[in-house]
C-alpha atoms as a PDB file:
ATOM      1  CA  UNK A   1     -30.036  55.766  43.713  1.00  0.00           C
ATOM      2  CA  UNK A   2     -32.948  54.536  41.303  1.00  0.00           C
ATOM      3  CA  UNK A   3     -30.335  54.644  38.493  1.00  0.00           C
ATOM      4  CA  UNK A   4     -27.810  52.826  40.409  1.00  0.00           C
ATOM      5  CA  UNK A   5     -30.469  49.691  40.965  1.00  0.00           C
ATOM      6  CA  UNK A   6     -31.197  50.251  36.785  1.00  0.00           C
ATOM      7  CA  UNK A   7     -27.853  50.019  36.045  1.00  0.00           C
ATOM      8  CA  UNK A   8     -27.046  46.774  38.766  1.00  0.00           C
ATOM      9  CA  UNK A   9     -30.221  45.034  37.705  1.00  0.00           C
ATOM     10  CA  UNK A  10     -29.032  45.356  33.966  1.00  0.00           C
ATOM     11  CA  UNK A  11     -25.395  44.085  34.728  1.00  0.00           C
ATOM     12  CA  UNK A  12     -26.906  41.161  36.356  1.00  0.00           C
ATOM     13  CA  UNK A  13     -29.190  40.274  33.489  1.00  0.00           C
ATOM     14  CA  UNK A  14     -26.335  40.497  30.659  1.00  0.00           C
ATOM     15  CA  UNK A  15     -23.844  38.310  32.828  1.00  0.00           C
ATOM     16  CA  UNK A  16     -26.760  35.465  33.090  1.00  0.00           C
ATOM     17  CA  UNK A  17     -27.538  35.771  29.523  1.00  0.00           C
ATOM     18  CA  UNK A  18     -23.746  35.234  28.892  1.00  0.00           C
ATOM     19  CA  UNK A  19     -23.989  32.411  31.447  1.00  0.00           C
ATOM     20  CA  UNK A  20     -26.468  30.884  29.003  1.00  0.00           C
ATOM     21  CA  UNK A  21     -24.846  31.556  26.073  1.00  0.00           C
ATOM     22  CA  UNK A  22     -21.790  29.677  27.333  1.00  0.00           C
ATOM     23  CA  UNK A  23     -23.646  27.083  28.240  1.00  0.00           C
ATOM     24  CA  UNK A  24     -24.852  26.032  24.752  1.00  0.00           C
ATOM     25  CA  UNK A  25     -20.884  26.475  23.819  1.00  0.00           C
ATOM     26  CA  UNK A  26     -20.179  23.937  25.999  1.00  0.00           C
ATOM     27  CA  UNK A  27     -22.529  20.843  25.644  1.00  0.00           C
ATOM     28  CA  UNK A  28     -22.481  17.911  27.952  1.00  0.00           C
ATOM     29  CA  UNK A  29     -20.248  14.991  27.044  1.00  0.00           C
ATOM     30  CA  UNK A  30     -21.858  12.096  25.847  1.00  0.00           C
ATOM     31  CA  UNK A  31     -19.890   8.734  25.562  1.00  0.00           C
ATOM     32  CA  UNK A  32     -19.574   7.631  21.973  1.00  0.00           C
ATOM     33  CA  UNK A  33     -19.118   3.905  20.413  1.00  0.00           C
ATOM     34  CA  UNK A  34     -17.003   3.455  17.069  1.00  0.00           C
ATOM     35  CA  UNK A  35     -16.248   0.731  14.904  1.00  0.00           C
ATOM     36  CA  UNK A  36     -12.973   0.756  13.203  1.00  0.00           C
ATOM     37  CA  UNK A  37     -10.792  -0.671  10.057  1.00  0.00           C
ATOM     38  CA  UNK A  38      -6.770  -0.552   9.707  1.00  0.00           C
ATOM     39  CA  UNK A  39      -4.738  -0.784   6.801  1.00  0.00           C
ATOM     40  CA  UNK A  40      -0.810  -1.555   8.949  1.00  0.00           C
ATOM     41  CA  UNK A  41       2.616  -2.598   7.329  1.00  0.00           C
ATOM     42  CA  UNK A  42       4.303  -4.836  10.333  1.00  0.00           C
ATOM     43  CA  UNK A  43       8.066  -4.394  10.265  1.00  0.00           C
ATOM     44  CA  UNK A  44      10.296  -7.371  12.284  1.00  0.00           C
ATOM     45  CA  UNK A  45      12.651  -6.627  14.593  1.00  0.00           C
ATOM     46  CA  UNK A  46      15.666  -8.573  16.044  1.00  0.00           C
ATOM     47  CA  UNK A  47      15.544 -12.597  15.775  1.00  0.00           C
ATOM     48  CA  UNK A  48      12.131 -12.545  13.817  1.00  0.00           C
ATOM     49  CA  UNK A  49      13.883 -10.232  10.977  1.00  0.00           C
ATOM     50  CA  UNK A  50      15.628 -13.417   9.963  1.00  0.00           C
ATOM     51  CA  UNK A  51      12.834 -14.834   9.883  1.00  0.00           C
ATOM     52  CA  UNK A  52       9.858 -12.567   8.023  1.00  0.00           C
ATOM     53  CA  UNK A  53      10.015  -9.405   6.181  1.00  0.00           C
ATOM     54  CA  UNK A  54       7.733  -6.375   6.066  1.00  0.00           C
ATOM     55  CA  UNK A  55       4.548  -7.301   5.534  1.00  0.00           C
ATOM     56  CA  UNK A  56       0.794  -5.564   4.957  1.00  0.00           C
ATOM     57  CA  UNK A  57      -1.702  -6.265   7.364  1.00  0.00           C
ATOM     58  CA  UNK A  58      -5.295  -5.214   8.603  1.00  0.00           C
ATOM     59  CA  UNK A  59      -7.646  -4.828  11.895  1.00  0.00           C
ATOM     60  CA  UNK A  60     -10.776  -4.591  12.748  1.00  0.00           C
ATOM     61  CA  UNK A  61     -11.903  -2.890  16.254  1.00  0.00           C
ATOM     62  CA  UNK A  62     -14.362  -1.647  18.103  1.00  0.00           C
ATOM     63  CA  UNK A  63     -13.235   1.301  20.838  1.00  0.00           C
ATOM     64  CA  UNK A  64     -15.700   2.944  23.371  1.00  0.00           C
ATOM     65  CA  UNK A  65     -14.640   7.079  23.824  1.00  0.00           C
ATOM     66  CA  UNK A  66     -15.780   7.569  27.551  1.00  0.00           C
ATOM     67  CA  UNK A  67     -14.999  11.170  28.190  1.00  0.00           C
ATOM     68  CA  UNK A  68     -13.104  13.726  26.340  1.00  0.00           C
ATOM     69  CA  UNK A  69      -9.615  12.512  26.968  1.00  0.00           C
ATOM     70  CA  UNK A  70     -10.408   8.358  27.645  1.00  0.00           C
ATOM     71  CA  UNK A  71     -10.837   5.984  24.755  1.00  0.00           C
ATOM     72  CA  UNK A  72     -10.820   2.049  24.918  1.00  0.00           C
ATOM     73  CA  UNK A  73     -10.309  -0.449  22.172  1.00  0.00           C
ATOM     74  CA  UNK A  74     -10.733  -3.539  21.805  1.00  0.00           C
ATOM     75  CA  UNK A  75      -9.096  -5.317  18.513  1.00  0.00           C
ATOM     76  CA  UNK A  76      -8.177  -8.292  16.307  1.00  0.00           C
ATOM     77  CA  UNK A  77      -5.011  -8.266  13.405  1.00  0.00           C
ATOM     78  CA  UNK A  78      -4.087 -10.198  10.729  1.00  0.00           C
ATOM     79  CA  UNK A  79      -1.065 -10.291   9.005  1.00  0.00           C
ATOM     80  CA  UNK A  80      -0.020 -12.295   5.854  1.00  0.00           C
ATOM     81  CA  UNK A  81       3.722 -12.566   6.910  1.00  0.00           C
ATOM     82  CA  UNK A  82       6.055 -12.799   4.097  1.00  0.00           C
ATOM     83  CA  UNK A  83       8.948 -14.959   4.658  1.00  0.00           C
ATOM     84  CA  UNK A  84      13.349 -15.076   4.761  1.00  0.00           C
ATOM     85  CA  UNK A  85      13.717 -17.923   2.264  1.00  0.00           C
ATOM     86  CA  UNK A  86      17.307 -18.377   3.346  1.00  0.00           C
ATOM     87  CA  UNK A  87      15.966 -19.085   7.105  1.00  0.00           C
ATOM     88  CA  UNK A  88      13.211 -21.746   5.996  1.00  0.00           C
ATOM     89  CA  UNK A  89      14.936 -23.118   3.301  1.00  0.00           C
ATOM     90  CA  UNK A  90      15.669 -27.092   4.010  1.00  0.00           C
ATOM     91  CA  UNK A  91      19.078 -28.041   5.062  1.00  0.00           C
ATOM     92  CA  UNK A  92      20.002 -29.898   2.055  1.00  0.00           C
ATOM     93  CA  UNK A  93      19.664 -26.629   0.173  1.00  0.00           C
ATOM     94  CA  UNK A  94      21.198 -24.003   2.317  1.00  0.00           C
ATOM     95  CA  UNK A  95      23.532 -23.408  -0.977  1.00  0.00           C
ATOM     96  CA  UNK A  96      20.497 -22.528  -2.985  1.00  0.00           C
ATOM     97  CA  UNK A  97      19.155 -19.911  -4.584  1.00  0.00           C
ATOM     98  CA  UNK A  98      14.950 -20.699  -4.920  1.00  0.00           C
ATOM     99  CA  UNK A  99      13.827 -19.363  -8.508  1.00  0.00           C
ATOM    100  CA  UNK A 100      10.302 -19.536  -7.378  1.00  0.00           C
ATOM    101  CA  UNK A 101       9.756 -19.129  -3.634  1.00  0.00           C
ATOM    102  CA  UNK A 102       5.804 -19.230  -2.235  1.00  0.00           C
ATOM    103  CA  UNK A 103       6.145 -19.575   1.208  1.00  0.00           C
ATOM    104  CA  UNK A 104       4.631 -17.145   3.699  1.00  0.00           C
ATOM    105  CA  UNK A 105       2.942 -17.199   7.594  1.00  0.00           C
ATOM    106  CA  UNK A 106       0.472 -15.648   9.217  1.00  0.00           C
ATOM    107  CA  UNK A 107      -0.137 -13.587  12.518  1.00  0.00           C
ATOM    108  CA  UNK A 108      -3.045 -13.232  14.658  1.00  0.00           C
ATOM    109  CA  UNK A 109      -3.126 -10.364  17.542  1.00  0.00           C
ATOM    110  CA  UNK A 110      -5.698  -9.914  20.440  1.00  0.00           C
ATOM    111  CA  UNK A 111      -5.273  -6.348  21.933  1.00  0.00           C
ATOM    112  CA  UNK A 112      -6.426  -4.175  23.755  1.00  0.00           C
ATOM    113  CA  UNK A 113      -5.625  -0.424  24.197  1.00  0.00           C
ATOM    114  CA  UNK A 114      -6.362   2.988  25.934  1.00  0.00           C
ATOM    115  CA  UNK A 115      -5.410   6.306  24.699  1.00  0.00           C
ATOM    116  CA  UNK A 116      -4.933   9.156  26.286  1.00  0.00           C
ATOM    117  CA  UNK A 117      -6.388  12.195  23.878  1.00  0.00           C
ATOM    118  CA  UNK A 118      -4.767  15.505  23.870  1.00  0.00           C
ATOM    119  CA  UNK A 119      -7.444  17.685  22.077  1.00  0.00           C
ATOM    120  CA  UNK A 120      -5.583  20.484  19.961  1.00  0.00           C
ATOM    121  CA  UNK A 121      -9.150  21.778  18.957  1.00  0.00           C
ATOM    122  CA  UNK A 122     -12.523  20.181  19.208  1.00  0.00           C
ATOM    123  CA  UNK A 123     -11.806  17.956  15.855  1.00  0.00           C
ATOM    124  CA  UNK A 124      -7.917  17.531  16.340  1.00  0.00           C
ATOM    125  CA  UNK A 125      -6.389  15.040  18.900  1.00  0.00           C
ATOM    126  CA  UNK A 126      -2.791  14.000  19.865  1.00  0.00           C
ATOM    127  CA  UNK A 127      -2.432  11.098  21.564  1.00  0.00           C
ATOM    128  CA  UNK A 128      -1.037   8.376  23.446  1.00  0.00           C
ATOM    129  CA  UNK A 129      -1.654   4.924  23.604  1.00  0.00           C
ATOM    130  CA  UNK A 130      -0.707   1.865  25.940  1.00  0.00           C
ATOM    131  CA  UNK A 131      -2.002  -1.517  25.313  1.00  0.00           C
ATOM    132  CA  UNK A 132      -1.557  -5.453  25.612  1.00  0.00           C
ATOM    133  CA  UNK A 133      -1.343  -8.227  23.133  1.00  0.00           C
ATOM    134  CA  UNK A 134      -1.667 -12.241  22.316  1.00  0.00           C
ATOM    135  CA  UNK A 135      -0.016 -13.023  19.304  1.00  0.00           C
ATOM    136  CA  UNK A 136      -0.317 -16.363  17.694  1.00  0.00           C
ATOM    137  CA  UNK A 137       1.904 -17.117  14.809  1.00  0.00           C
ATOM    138  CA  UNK A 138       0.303 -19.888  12.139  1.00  0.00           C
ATOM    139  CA  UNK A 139       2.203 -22.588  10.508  1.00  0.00           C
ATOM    140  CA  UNK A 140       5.073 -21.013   7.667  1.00  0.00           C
ATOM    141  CA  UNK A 141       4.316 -23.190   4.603  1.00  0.00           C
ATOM    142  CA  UNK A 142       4.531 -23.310   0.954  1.00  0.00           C
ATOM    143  CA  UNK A 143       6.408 -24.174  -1.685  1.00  0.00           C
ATOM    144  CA  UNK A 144       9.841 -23.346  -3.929  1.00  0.00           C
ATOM    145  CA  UNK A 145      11.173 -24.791  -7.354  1.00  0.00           C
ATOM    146  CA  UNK A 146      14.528 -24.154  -8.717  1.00  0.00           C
ATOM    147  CA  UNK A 147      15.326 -24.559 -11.771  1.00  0.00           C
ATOM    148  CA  UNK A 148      18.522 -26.672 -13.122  1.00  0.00           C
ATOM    149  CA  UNK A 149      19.687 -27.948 -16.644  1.00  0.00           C
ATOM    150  CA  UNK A 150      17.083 -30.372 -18.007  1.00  0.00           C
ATOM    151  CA  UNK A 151      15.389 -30.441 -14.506  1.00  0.00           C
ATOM    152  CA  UNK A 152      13.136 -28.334 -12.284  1.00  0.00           C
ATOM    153  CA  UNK A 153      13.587 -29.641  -8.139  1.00  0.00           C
ATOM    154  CA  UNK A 154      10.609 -28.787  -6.248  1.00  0.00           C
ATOM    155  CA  UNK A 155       9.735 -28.946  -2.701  1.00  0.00           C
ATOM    156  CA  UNK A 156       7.970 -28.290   0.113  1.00  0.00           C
ATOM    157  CA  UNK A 157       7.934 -26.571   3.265  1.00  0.00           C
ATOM    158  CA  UNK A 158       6.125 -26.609   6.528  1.00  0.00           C
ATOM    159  CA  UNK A 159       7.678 -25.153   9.336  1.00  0.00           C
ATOM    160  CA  UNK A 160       6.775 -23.707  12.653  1.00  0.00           C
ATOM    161  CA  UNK A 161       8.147 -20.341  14.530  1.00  0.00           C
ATOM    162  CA  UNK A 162       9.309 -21.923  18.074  1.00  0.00           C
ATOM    163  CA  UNK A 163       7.779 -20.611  20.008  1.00  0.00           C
ATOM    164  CA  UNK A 164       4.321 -19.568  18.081  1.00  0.00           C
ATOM    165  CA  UNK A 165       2.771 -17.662  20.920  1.00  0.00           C
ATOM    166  CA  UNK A 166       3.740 -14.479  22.563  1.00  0.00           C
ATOM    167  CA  UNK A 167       2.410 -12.209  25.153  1.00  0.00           C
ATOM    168  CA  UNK A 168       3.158  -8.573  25.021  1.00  0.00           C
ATOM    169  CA  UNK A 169       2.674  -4.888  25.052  1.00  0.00           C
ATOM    170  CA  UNK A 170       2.538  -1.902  22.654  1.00  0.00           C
ATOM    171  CA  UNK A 171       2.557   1.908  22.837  1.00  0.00           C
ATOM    172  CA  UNK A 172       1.400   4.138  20.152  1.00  0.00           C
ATOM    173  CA  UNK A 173       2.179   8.006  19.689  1.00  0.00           C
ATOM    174  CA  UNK A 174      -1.330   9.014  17.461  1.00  0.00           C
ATOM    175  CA  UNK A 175      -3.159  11.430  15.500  1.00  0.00           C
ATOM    176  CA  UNK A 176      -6.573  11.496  15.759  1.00  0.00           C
ATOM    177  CA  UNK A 177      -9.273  13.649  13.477  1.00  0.00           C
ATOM    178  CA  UNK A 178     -13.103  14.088  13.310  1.00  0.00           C
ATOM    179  CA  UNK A 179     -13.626  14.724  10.152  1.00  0.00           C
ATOM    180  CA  UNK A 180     -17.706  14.602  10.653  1.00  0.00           C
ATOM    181  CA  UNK A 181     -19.257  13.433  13.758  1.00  0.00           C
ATOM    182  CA  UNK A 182     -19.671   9.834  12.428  1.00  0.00           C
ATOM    183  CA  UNK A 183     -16.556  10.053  10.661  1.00  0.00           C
ATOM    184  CA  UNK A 184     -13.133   9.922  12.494  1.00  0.00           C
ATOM    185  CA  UNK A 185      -9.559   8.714  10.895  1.00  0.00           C
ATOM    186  CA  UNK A 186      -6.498   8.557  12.754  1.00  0.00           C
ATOM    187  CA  UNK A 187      -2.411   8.034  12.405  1.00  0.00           C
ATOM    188  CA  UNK A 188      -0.422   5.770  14.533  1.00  0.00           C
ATOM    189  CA  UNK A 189       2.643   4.112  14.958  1.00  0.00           C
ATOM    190  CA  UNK A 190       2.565   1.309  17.086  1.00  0.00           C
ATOM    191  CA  UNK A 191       5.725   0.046  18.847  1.00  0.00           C
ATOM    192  CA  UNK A 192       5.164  -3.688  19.713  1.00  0.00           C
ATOM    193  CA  UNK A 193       7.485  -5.868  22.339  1.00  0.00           C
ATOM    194  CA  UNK A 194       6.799  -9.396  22.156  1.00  0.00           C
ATOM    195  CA  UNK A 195       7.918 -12.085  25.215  1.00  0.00           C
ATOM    196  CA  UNK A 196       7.981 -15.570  24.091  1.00  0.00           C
ATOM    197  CA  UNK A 197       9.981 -17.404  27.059  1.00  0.00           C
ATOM    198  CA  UNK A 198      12.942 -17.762  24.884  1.00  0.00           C
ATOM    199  CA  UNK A 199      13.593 -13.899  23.098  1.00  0.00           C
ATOM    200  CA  UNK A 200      12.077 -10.536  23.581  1.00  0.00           C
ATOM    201  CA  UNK A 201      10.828  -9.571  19.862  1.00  0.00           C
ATOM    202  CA  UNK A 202      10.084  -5.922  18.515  1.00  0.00           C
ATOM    203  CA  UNK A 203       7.868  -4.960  15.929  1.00  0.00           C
ATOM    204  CA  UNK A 204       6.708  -1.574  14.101  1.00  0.00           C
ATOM    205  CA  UNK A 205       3.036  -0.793  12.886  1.00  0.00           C
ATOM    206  CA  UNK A 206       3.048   2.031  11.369  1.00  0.00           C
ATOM    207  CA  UNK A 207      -1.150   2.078   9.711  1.00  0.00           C
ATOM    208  CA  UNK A 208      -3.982   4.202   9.147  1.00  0.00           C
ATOM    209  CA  UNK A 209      -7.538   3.640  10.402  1.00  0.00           C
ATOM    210  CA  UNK A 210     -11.035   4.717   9.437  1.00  0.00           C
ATOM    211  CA  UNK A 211     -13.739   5.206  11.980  1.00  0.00           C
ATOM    212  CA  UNK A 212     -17.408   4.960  11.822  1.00  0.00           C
ATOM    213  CA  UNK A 213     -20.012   6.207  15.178  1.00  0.00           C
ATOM    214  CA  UNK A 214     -22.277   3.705  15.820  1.00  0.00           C
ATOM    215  CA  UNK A 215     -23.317   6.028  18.513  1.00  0.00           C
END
């Protein structure tokens, strides 16, 4: 009987030393605040790819991880928008062919997002992201020259997409990596529907963002 009690008193010391053990394995979440940069190409779809082509882009955002599978961001984009001559071109030379053509846009974004983190490991994340946007489309100016025998014409344009805001939403299949525990960089392509009161607009961001733990 005396062995028995050895034996039970033993068992129940290993399993709370295991207890313990697994206990430093596991820490308790803490929230954690990152500051973020994006590199982004911004592809038009349907009426705007008459009007703008593929063009490189960048963000700047600030998203708040609140437990292991939650993150919110909050974001700002610009895009230098290069343009369809053949859209903006005056009237009086729709049968011309621009030599020199310097006429671009611009595109702001508001958004915010949350993402939905599938770990894969304690460094590695899938995941999925829903969010919703302002977009604000600046003034398409610039200017062309083409070039004739004995004369150069050259003109100007200032033009304005109608309409030049939009409200919408994106969504955003990810990859997300902590590479050190300030350090995180992640994958995304984000699907963007635009709603302007007239057309409904897609565009593709496909970019790559850099991280930094502020805490």
């Amino acid at each position: 009987m005396r062995s028995f009690r050895l034996i039970l008193m033993a068992a129940v010391i290993v399993s709370i030393s295991q207890g313990a053990a697994l206990g430093l394995e596991r820490p308790k979440w803490e929230p954690r605040l990152f500051v973020t940069a994006t590199g982004a190409v911004w592809s038009p779809g349907n009426v705007d790819k008459d009007r703008f082509t593929a063009s490189l882009g960048g963000s700047a955002a600030v998203f708040y991880w609140i437990n292991s599978n939650t993150q919110l961001m909050v974001s700002g984009s610009y895009v230098g928008l290069k343009t369809e001559r053949f859209y903006w071109m005056p009237e009086a030379l729709a049968d011309s062919l621009p030599d020199v053509w310097d006429v671009n846009g611009s595109l702001w974004v508001a958004s915010l997002e949350a993402r939905h983190m599938f770990p894969t490991d304690n460094k590695n994340y899938l995941y999925l992201a829903l969010g919703g946007d302002y977009y604000h489309f600046r003034d398409v100016k610039g200017q062309y020259q083409i070039y004739t025998t004995g004369a150069v014409i050259t003109g100007e344009v200032r033009e304005k997409r109608d309409p030049s805001d939009a409200l919408g939403f994106h969504v955003a299949p990810g990859l997300f990596f902590l590479f050190y525990p300030q350090l995180s960089i992640d994958v995304a392509v984000r699907i963007h529907m635009l709603f302007d009161g007239q057309n409904t607009v897609y565009w593709l961001q496909p970019g790559f963002t850099v991280g930094l733990r502020i805490f």
